[in-house]
Protein backbone atom coordinates (compact mmCIF):
# COMPACT_ATOMS: atom_id res chain seq x y z
CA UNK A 1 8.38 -10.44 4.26
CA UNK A 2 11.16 -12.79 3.61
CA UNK A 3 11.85 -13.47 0.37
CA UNK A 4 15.17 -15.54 1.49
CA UNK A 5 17.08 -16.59 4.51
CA UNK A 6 19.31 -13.63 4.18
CA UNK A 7 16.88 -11.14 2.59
CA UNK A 8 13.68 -9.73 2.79
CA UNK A 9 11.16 -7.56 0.97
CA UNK A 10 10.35 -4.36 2.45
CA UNK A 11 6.27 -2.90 1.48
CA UNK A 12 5.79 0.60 2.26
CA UNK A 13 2.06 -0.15 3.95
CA UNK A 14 1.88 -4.01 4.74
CA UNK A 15 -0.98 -5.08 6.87
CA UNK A 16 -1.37 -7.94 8.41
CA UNK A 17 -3.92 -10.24 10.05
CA UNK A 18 -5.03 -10.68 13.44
CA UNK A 19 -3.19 -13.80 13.74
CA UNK A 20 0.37 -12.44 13.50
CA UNK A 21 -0.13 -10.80 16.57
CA UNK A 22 0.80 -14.22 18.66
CA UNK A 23 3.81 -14.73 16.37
CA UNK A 24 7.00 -13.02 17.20
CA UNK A 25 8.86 -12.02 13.77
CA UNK A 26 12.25 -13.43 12.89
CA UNK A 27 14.75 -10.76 12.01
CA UNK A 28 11.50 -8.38 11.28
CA UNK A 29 9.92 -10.10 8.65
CA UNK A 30 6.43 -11.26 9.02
CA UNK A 31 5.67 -14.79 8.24
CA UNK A 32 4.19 -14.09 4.08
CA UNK A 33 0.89 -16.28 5.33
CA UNK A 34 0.19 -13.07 7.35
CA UNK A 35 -0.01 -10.40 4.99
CA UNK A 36 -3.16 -9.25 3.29
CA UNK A 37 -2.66 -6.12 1.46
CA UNK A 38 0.94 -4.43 0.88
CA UNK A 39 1.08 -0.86 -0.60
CA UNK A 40 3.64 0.27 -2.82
CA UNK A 41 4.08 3.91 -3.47
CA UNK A 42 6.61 4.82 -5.90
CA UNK A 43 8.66 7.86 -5.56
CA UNK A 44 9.17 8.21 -9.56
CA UNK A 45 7.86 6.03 -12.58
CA UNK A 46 7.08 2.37 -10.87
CA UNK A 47 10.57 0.16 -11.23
CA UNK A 48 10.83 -3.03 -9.56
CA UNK A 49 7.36 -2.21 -8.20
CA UNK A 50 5.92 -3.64 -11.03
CA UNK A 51 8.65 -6.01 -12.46
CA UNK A 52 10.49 -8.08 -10.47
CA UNK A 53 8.22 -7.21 -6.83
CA UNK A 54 4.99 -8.48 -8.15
CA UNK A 55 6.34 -12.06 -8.44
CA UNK A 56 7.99 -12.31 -4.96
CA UNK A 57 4.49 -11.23 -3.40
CA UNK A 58 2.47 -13.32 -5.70
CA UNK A 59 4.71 -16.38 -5.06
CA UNK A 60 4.42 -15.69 -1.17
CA UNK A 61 0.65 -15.80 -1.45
CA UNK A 62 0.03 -12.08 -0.67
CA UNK A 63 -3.60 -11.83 -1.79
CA UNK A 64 -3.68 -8.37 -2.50
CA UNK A 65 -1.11 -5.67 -4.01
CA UNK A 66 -1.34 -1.96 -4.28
CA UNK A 67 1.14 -0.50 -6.25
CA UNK A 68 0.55 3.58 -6.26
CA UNK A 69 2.32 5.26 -9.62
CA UNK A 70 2.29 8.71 -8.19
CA UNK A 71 4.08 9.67 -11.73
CA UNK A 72 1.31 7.96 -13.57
CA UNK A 73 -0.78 8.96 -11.32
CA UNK A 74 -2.58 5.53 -10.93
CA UNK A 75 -3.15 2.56 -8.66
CA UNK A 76 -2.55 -0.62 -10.22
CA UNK A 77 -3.84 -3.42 -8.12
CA UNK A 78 -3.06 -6.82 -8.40
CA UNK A 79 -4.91 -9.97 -6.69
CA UNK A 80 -5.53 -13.67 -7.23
CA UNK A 81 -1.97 -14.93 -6.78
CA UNK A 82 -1.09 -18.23 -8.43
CA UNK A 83 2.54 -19.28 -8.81
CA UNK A 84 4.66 -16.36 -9.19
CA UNK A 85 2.08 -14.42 -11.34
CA UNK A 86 -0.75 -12.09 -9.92
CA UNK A 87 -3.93 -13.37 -12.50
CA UNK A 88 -6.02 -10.13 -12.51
CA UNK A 89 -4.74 -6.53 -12.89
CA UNK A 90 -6.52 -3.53 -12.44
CA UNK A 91 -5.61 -0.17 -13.49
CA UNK A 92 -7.57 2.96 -11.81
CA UNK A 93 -6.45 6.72 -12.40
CA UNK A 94 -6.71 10.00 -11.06
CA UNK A 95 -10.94 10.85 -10.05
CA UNK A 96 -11.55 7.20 -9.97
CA UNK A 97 -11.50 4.93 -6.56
CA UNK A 98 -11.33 1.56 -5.97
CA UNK A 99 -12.31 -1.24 -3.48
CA UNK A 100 -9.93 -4.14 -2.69
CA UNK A 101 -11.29 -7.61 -2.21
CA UNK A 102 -12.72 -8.84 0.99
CA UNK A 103 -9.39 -11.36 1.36
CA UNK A 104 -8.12 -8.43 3.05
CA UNK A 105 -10.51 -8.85 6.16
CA UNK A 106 -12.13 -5.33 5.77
CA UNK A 107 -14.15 -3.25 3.77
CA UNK A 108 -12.68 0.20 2.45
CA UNK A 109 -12.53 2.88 -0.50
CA UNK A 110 -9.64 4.26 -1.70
CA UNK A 111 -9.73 7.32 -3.80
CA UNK A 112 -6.85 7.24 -6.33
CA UNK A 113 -6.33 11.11 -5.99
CA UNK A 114 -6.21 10.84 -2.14
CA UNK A 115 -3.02 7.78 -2.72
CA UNK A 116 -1.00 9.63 -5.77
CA UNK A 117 -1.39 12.45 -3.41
CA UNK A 118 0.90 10.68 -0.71
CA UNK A 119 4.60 10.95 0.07
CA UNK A 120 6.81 8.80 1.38
């Protein structure tokens, strides 16, 4: 995703729609308008993740973001972009799940244990 003409932001999962499959990237970074969810996982306690990351994304219009704390060991999931600020936060922990909203073109569960569980 670019987040300038000489930089871009890198998710660890980003999925995009249908529709991005006609467009050839420039310099590997998906057009933002493409992206539906992007997964973070964090290696340690969430950093820019959660600070500086969430802005970028929100600003871009990315309707959905998935930030996995595997040191908290929580999701925190972030939709309805406005601006540069992501207007609803969710936090879910360890033996919960949650499903992300149907902006994302499909409908899945994620179990929080199964996503703290993963490394990068």
């Amino acid at each position: 995703m670019p987040s300038s003409p000489f930089d871009c932001a890198m998710p660890d999962v980003p999925v995009v729609g249908p529709e991005a499959d006609d467009r050839v990237p420039g310099f590997n970074c998906y057009d933002p308008a493409h992206f539906r969810p992007v997964v973070e996982v964090g290696a340690s306690a969430p950093g820019d993740e959660l600070t500086r990351k969430p802005a970028a994304y929100a600003a871009a219009g990315v309707p959905v973001r998935v930030v996995v704390d595997r040191a908290g060991e929580q999701v925190v999931v972030l939709t309805e972009p406005r601006g540069s600020v992501y207007r609803v936060r969710e936090v879910r922990g360890r033996g919960e799940e949650f499903t992300p909203p149907p902006s994302i073109g499909a409908s899945v569960t994620f179990a929080v244990a199964d996503l703290v569980a993963v490394r990068r």
